[in-house]
N, C-alpha and C. Protein backbone atom coordinates (compact mmCIF):
# COMPACT_ATOMS: atom_id res chain seq x y z
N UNK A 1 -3.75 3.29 -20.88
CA UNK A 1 -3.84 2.67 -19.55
C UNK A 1 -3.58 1.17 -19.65
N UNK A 2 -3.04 0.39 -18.78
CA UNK A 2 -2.87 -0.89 -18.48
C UNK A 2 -3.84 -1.38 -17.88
N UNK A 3 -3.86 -2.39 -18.14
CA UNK A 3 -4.94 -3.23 -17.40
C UNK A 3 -4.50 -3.80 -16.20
N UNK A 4 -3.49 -3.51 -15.56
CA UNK A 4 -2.95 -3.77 -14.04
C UNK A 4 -2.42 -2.55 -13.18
N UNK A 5 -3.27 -2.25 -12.10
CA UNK A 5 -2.97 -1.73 -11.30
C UNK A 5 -1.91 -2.29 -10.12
N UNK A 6 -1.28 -1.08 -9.56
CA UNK A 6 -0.51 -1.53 -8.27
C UNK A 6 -1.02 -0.40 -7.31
N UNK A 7 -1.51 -1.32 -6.20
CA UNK A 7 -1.70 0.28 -5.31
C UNK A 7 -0.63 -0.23 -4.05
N UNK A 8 0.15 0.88 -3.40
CA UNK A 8 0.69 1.35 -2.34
C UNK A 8 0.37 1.39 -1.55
N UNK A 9 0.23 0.99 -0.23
CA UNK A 9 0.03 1.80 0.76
C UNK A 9 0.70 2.06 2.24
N UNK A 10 1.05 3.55 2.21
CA UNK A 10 1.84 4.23 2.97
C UNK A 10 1.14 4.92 4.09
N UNK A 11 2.32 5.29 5.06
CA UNK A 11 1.98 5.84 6.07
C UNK A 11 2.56 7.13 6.20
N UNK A 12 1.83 8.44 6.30
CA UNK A 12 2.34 9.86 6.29
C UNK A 12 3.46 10.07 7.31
N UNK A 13 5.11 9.86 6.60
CA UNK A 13 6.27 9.60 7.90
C UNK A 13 6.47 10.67 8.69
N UNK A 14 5.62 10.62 10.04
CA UNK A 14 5.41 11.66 10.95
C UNK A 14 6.28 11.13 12.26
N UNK A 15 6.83 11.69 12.86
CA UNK A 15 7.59 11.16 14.19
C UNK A 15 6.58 10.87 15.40
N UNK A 16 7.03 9.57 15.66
CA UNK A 16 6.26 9.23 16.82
C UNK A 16 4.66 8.37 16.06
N UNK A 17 4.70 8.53 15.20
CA UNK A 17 3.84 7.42 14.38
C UNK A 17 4.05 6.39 13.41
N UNK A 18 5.19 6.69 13.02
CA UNK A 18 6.11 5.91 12.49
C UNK A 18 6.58 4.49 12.69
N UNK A 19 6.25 3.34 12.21
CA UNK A 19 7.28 2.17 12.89
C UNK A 19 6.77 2.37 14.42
N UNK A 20 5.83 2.19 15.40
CA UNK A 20 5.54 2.36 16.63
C UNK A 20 6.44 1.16 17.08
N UNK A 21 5.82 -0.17 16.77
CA UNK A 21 6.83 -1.12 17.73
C UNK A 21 8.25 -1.31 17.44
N UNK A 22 8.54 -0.81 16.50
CA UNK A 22 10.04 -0.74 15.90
C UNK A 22 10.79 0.08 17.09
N UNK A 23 10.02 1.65 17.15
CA UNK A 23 10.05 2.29 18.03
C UNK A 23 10.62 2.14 19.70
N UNK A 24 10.03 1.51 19.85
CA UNK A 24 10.17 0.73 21.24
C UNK A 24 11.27 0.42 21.64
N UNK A 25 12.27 -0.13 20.73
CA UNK A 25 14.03 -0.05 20.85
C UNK A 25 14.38 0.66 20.52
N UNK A 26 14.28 1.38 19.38
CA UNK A 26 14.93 2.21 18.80
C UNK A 26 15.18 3.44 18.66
N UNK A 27 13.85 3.58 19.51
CA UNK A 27 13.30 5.38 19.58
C UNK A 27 12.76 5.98 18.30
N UNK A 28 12.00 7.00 18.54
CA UNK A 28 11.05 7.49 17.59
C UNK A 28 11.67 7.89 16.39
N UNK A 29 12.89 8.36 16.56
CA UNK A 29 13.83 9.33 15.49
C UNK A 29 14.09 8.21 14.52
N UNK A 30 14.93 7.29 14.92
CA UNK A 30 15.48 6.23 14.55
C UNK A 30 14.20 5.16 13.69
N UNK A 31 13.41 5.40 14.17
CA UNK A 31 11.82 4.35 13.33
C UNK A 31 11.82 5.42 12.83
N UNK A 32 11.27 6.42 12.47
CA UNK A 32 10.89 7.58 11.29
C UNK A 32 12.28 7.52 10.23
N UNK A 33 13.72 7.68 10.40
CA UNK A 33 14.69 7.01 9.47
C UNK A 33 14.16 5.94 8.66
N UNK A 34 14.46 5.22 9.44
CA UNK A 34 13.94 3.72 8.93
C UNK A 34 12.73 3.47 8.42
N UNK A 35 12.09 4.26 8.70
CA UNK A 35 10.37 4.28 7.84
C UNK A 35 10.70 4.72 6.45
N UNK A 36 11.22 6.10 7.20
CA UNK A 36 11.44 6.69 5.20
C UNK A 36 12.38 5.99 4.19
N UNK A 37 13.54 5.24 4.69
CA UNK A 37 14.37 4.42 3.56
C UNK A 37 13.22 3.25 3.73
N UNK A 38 12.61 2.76 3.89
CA UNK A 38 11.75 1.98 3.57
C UNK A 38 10.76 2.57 2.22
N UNK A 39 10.02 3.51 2.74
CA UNK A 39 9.46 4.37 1.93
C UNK A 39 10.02 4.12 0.24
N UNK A 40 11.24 4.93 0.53
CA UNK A 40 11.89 5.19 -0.50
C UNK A 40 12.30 3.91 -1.10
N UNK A 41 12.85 3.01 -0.41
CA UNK A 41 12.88 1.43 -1.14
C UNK A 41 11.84 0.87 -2.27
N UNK A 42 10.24 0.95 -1.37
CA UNK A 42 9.47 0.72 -1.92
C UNK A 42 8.86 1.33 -3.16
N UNK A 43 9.25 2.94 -2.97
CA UNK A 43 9.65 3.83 -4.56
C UNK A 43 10.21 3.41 -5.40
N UNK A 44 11.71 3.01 -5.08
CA UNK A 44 12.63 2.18 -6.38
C UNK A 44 11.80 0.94 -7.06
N UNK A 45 11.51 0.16 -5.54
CA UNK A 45 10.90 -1.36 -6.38
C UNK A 45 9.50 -0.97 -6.99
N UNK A 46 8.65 0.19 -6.66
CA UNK A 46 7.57 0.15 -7.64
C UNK A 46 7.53 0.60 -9.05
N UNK A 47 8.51 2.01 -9.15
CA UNK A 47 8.92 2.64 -10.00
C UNK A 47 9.75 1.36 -11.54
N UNK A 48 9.99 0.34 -10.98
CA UNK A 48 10.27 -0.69 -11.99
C UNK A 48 8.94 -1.72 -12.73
N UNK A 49 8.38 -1.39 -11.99
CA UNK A 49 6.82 -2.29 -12.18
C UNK A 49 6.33 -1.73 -13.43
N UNK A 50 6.30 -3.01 -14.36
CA UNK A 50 5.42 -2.10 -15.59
C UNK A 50 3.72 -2.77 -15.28
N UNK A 51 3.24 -1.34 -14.78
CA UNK A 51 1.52 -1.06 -14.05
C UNK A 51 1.32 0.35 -13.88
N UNK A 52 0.01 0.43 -14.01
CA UNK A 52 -0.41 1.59 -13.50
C UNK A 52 0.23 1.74 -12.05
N UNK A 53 -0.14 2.96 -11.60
CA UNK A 53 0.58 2.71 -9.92
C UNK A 53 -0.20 3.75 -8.85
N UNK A 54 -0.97 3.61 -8.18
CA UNK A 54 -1.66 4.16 -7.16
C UNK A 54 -0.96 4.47 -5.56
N UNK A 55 -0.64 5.44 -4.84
CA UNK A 55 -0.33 5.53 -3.81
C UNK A 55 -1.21 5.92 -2.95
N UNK A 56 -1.27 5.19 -2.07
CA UNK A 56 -2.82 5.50 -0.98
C UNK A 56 -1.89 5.99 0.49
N UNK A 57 -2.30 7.37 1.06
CA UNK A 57 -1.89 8.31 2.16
C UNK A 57 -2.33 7.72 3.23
N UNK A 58 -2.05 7.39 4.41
CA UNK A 58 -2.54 7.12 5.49
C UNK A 58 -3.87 8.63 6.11
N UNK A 59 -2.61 9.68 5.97
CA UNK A 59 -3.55 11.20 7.23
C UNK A 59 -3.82 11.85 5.96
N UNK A 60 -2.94 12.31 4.94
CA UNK A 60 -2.99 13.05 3.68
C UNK A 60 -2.23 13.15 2.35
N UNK A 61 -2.85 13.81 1.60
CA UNK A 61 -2.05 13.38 0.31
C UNK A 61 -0.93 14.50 0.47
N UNK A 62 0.53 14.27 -0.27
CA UNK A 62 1.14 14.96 0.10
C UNK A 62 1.79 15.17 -1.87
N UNK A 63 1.93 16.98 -1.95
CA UNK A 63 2.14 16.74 -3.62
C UNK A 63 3.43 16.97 -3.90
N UNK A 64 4.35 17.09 -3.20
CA UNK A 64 5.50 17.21 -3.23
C UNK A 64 6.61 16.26 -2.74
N UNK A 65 6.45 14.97 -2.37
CA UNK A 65 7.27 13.78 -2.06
C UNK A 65 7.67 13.14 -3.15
N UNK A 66 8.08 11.69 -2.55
CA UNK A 66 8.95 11.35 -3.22
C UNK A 66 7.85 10.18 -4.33
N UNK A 67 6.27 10.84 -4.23
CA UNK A 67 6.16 10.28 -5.07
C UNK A 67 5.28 11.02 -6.44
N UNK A 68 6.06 10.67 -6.79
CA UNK A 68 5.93 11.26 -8.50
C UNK A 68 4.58 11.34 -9.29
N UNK A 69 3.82 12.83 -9.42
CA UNK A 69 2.22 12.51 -9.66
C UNK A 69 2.27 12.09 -11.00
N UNK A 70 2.94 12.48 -11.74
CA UNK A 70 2.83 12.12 -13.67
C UNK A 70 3.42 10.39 -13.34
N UNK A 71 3.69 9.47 -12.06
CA UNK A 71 3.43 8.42 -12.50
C UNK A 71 2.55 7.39 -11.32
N UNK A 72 2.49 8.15 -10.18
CA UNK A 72 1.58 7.91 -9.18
C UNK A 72 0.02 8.46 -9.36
N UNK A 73 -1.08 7.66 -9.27
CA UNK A 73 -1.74 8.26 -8.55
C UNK A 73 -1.76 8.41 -7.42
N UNK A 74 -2.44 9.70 -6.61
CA UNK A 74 -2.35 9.57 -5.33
C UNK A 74 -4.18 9.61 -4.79
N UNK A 75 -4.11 8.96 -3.55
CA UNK A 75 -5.41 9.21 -2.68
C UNK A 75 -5.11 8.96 -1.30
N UNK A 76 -6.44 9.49 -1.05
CA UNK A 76 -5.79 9.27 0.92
C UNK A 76 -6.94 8.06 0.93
N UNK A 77 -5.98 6.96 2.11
CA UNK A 77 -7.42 5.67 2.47
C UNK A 77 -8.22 6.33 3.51
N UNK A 78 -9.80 5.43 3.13
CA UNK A 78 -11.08 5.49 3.92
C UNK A 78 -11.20 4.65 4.17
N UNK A 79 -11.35 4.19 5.43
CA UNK A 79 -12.11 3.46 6.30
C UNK A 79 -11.63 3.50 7.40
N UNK A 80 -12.24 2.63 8.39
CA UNK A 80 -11.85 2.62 10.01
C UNK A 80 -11.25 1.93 9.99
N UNK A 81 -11.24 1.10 9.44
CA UNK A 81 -9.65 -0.13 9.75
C UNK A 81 -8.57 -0.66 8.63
N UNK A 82 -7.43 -1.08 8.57
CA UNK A 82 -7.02 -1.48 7.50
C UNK A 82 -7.83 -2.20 6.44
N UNK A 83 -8.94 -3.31 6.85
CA UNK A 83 -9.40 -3.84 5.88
C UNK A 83 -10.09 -3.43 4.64
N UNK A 84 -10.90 -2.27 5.60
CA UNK A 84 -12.28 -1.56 4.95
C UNK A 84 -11.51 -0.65 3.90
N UNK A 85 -10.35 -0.16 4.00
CA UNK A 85 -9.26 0.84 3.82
C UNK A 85 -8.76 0.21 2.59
N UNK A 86 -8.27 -1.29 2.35
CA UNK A 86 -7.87 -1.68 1.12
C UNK A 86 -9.36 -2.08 0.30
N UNK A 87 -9.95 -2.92 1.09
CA UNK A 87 -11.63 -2.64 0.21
C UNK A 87 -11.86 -1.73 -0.76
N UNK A 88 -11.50 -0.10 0.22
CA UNK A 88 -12.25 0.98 -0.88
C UNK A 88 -11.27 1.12 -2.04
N UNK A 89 -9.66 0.73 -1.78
CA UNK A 89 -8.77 1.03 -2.73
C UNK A 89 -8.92 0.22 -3.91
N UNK A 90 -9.69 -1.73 -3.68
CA UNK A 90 -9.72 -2.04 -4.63
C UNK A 90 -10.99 -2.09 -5.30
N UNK A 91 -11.76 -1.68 -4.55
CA UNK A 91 -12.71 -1.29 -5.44
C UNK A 91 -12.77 -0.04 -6.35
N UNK A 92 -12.42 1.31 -5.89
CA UNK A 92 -11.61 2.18 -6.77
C UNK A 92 -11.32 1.60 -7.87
N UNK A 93 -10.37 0.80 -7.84
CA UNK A 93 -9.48 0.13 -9.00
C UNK A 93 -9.92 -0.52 -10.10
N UNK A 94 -10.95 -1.44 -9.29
CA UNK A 94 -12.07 -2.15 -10.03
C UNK A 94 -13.05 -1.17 -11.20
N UNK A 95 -13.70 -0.55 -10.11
CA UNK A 95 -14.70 0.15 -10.43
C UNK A 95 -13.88 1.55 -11.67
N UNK A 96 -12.55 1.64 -11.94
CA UNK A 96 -11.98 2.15 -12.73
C UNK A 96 -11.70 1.56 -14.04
N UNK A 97 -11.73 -0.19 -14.14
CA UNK A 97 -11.70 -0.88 -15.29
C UNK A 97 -10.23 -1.95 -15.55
N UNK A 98 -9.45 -1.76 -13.84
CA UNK A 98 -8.42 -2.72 -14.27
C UNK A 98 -8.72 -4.03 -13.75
N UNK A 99 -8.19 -5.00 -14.79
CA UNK A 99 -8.65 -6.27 -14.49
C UNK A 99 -7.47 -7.12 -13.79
N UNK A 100 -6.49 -6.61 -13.48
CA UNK A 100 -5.54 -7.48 -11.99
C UNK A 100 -4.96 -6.50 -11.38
N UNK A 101 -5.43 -6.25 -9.77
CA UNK A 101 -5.31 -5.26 -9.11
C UNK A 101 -4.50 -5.78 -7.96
N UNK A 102 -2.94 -5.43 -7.62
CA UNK A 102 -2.05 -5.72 -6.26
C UNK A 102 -1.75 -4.70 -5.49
N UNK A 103 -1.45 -4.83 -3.98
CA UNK A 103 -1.42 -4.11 -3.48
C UNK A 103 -0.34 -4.61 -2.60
N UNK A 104 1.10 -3.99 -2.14
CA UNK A 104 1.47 -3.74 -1.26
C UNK A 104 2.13 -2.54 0.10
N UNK A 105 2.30 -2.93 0.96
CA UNK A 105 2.81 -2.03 1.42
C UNK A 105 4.06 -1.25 1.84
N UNK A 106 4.58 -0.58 2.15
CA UNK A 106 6.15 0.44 2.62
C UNK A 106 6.70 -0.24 3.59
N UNK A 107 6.77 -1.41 4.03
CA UNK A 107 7.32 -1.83 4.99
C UNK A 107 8.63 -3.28 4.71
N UNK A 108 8.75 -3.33 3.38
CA UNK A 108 9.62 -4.72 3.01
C UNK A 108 10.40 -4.32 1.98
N UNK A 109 11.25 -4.84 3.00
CA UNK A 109 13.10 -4.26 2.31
C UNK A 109 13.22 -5.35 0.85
N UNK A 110 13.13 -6.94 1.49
CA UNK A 110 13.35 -7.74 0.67
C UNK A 110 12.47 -7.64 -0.45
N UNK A 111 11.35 -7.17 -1.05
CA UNK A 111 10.58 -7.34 -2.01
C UNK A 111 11.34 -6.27 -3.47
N UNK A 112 11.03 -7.50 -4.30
CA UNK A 112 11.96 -7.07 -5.49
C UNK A 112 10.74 -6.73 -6.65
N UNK A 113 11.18 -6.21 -7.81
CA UNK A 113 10.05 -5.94 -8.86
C UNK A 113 9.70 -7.32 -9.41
N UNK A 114 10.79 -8.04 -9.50
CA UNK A 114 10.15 -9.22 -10.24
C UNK A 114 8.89 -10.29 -9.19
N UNK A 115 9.04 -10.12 -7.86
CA UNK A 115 7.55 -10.85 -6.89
C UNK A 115 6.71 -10.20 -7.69
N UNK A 116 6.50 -9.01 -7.95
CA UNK A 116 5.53 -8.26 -8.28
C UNK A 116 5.12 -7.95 -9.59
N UNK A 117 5.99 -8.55 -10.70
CA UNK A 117 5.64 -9.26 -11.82
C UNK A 117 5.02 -10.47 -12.13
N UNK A 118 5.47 -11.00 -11.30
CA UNK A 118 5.33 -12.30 -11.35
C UNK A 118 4.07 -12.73 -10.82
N UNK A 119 3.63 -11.72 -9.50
CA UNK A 119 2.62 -12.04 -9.29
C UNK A 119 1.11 -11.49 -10.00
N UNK A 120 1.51 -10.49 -11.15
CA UNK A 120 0.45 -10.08 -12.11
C UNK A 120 0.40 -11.07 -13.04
N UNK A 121 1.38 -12.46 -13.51
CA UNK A 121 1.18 -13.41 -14.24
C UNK A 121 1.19 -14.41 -13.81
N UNK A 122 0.98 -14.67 -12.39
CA UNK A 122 0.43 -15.48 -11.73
C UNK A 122 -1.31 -15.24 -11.87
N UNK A 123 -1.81 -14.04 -11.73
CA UNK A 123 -3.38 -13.65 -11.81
C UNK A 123 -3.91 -14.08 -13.21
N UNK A 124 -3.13 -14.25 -13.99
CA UNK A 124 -3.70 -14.68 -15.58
C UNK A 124 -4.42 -16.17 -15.57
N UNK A 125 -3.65 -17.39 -14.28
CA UNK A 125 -4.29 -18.60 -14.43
C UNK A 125 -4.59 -18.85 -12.61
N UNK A 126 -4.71 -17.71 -11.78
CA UNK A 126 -5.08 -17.81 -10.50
C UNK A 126 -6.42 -16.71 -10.10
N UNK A 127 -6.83 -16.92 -9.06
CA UNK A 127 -8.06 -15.93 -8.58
C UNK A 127 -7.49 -15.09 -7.77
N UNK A 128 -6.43 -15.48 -6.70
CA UNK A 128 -5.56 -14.75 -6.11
C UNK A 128 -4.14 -14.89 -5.82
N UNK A 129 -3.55 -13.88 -5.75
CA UNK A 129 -1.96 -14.15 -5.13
C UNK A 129 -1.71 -13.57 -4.05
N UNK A 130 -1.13 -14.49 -3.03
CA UNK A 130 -0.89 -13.99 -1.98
C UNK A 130 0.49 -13.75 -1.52
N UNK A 131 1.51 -12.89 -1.10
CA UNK A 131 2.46 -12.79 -0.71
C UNK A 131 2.82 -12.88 0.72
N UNK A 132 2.91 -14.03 1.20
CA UNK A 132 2.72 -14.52 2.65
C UNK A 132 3.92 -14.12 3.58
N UNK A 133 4.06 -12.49 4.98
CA UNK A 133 4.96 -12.59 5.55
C UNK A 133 5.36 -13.47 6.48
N UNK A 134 6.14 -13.72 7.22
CA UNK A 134 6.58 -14.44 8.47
C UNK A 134 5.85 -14.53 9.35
N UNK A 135 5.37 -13.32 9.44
CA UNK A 135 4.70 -13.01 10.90
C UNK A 135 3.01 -13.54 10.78
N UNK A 136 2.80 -14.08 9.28
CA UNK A 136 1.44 -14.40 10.08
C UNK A 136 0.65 -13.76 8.77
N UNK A 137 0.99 -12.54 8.28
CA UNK A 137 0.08 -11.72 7.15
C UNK A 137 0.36 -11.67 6.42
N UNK A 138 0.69 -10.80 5.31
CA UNK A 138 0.71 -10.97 3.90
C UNK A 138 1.34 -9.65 3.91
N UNK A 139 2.23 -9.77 2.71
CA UNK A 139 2.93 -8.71 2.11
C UNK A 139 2.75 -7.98 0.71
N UNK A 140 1.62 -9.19 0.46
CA UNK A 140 1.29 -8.54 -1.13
C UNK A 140 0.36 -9.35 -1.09
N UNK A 141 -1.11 -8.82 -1.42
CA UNK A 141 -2.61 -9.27 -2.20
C UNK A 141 -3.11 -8.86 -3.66
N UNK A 142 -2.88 -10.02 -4.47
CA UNK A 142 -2.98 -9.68 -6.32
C UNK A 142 -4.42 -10.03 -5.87
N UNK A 143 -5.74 -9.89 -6.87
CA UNK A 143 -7.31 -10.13 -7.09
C UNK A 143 -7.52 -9.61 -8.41
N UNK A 144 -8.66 -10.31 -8.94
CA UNK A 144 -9.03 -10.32 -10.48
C UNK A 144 -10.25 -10.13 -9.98
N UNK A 145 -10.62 -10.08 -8.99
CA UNK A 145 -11.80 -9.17 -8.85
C UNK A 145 -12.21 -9.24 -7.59
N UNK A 146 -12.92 -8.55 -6.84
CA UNK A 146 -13.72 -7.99 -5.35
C UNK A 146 -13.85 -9.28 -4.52
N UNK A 147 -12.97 -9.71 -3.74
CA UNK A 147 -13.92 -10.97 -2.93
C UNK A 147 -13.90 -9.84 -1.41
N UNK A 148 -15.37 -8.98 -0.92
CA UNK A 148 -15.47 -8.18 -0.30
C UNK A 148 -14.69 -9.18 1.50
N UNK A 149 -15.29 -10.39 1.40
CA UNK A 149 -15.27 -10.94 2.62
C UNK A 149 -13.83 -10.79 3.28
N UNK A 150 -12.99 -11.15 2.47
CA UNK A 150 -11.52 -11.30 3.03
C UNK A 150 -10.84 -9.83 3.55
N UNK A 151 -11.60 -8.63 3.42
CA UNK A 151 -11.28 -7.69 4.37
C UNK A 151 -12.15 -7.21 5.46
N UNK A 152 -13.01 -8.32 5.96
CA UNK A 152 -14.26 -8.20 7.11
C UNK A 152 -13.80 -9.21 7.75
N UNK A 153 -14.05 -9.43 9.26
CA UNK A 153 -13.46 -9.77 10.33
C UNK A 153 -12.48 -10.51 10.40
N UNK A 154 -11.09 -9.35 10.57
CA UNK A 154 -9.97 -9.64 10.73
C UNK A 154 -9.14 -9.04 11.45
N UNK A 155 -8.05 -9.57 12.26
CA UNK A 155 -7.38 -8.55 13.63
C UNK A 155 -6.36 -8.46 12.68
N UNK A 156 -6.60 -7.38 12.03
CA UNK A 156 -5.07 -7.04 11.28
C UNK A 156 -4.17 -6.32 12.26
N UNK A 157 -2.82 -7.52 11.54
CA UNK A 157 -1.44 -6.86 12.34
C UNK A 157 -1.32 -8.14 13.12
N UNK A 158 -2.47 -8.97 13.26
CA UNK A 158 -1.84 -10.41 14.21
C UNK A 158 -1.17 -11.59 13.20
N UNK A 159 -1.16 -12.87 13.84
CA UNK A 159 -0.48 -13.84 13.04
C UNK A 159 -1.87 -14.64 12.82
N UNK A 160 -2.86 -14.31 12.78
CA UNK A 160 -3.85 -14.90 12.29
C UNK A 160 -4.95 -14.49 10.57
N UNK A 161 -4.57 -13.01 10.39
CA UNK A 161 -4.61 -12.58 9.02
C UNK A 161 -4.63 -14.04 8.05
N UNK A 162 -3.60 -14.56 7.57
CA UNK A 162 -3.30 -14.76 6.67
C UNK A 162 -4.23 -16.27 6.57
N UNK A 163 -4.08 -16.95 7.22
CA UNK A 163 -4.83 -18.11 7.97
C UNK A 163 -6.44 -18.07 7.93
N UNK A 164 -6.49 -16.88 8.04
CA UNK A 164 -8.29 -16.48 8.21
C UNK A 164 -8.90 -15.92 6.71
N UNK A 165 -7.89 -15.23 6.04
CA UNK A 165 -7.88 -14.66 4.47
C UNK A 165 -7.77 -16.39 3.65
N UNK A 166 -6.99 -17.21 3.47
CA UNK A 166 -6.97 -18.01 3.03
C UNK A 166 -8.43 -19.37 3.11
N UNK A 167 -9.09 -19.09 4.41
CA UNK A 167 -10.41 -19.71 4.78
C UNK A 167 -11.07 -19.41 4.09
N UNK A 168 -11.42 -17.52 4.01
CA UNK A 168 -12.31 -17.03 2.91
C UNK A 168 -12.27 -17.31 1.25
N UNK A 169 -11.08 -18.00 1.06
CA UNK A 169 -11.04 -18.00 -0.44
C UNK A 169 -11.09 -19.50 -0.90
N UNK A 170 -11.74 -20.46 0.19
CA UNK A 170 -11.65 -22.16 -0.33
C UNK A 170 -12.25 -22.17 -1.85
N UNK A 171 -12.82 -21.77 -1.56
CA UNK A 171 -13.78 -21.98 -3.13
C UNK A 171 -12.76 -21.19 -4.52
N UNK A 172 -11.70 -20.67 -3.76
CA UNK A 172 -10.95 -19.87 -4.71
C UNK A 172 -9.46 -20.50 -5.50
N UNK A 173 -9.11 -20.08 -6.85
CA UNK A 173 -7.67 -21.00 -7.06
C UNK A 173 -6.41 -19.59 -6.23
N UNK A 174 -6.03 -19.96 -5.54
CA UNK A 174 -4.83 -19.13 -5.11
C UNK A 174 -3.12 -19.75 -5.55
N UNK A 175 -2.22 -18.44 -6.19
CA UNK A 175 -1.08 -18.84 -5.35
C UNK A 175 -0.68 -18.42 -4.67
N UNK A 176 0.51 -18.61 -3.83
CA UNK A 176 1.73 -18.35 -3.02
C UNK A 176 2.42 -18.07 -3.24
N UNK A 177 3.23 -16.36 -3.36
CA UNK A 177 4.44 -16.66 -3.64
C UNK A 177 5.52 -16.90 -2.34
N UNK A 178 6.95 -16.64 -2.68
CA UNK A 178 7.92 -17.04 -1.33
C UNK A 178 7.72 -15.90 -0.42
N UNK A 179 7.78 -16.78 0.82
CA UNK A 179 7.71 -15.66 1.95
C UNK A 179 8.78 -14.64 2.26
N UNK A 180 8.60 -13.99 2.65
CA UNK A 180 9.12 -12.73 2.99
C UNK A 180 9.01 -12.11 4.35
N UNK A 181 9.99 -10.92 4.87
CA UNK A 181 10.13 -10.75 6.56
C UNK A 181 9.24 -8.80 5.91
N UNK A 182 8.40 -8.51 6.94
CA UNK A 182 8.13 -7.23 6.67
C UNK A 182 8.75 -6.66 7.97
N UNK A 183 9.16 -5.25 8.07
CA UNK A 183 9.66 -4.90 9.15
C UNK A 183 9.03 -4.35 10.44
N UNK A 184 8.94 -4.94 11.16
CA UNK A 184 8.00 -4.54 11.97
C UNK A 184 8.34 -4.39 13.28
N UNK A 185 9.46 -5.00 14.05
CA UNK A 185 9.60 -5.64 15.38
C UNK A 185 11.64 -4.93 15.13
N UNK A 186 11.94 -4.92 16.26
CA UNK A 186 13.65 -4.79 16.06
C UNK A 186 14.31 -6.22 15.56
N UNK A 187 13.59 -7.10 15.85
CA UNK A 187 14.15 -8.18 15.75
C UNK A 187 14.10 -8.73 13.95
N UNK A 188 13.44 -7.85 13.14
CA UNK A 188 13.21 -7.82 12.22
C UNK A 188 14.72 -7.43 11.14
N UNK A 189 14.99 -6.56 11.86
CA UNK A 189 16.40 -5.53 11.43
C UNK A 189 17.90 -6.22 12.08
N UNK A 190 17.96 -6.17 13.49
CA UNK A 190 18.72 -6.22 13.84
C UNK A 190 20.18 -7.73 13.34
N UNK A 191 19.77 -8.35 12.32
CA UNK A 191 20.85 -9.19 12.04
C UNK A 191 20.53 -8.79 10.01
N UNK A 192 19.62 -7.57 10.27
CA UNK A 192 19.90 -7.62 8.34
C UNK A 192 20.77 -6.29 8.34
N UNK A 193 21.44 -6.84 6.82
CA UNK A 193 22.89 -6.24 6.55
C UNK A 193 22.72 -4.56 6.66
N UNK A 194 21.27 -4.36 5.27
CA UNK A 194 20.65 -2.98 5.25
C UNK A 194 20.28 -1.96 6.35
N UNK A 195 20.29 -2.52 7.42
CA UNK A 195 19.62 -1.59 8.44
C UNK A 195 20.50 -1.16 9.64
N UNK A 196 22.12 -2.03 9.47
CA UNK A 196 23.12 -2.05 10.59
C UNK A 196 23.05 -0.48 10.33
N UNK A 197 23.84 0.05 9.53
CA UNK A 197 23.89 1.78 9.83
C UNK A 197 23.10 2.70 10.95
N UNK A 198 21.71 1.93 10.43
CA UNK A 198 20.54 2.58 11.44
C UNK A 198 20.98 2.30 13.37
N UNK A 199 21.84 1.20 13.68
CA UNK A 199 21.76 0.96 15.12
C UNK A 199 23.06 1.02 15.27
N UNK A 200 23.81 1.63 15.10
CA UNK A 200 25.17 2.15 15.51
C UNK A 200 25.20 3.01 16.83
């Protein structure tokens, strides 16, 4: 075992739950596409990561996708809200014995293996790494250990996340890595190269 975990976390690509505000232009069919090459993106770029590798289910675990159990673990998240939801994942992680635990999610085209190297040797002389999106939140959270607060009162999904996570950690050494667009909005897609196929 490694002493660095990566956990995942995905959303079970169901139509009509999929990409919701993506949705909104694009229609349901068209966000469930685009969810799953996302999906699958985020397969390639993890599948390069030298880490353990955890995939966390939104509704259920599924044993036959595209993700691989001899190198995934899989679990489904608990809690009522996103926060409480990565909480239990890194504590899992913790409470399993790895000592730099990241987590991102299925939604960012641009994220390459090396952010995600880089940000496990960033954790060697930092307390946290944060991968800061556009919109306000974060695209990737590295921790060397439990700071419970930074997933308790927070409107995840607004542009205030990241702003309010960074309050909780004054007392903490953080870095930054470069920002990044997660996909979320049409306006997200509609001038990147990868996704023209999708709006034809």
């Amino acid at each position: 075992m490694t002493k660095n975990l990566l956990l995942i976390f995905t959303r079970n690509p169901e139509l009509g739950k999929a990409k919701t505000r993506l949705a909104k232009t694009v229609g349901d069919e068209t966000a469930l596409e685009i969810y799953k090459f996302l999906l699958k993106k985020t397969n390639e770029i993890s599948s390069n990561v030298n880490a353990d590798k955890a995939v966390y289910y939104s509704v259920k675990v599924r044993e036959n996708d595209i993700w691989d159990a001899s190198i995934y673990q899989k679990h489904l998240q608990k809690g009522e809200d996103l926060g409480i939801r990565m909480l239990n994942a890194f504590k899992n992680g913790f409470d399993e014995g790895y000592k730099k635990i990241i987590i991102i999610g299925s939604d960012l085209f641009d994220l390459t293996p090396n952010h995600i190297e880089q940000a496990f040797s960033y954790l060697d002389s930092n307390d946290v790494v944060i991968g800061p999106a556009k919109d306000g939140g974060y695209y990737l959270l590295g921790l060397t250990k439990l700071h419970e607060q930074i997933f308790k009162n927070k409107d995840w999904g607004t542009s205030s996340v990241r702003k309010d996570t960074l309050k909780d950690l004054k007392e903490n050494t953080i870095h930054l890595l470069e920002e990044l667009n997660d996909i979320d909005v049409f306006e997200d897609i509609k001038d990147h190269k990868a996704f023209q196929h999708f709006l034809k």
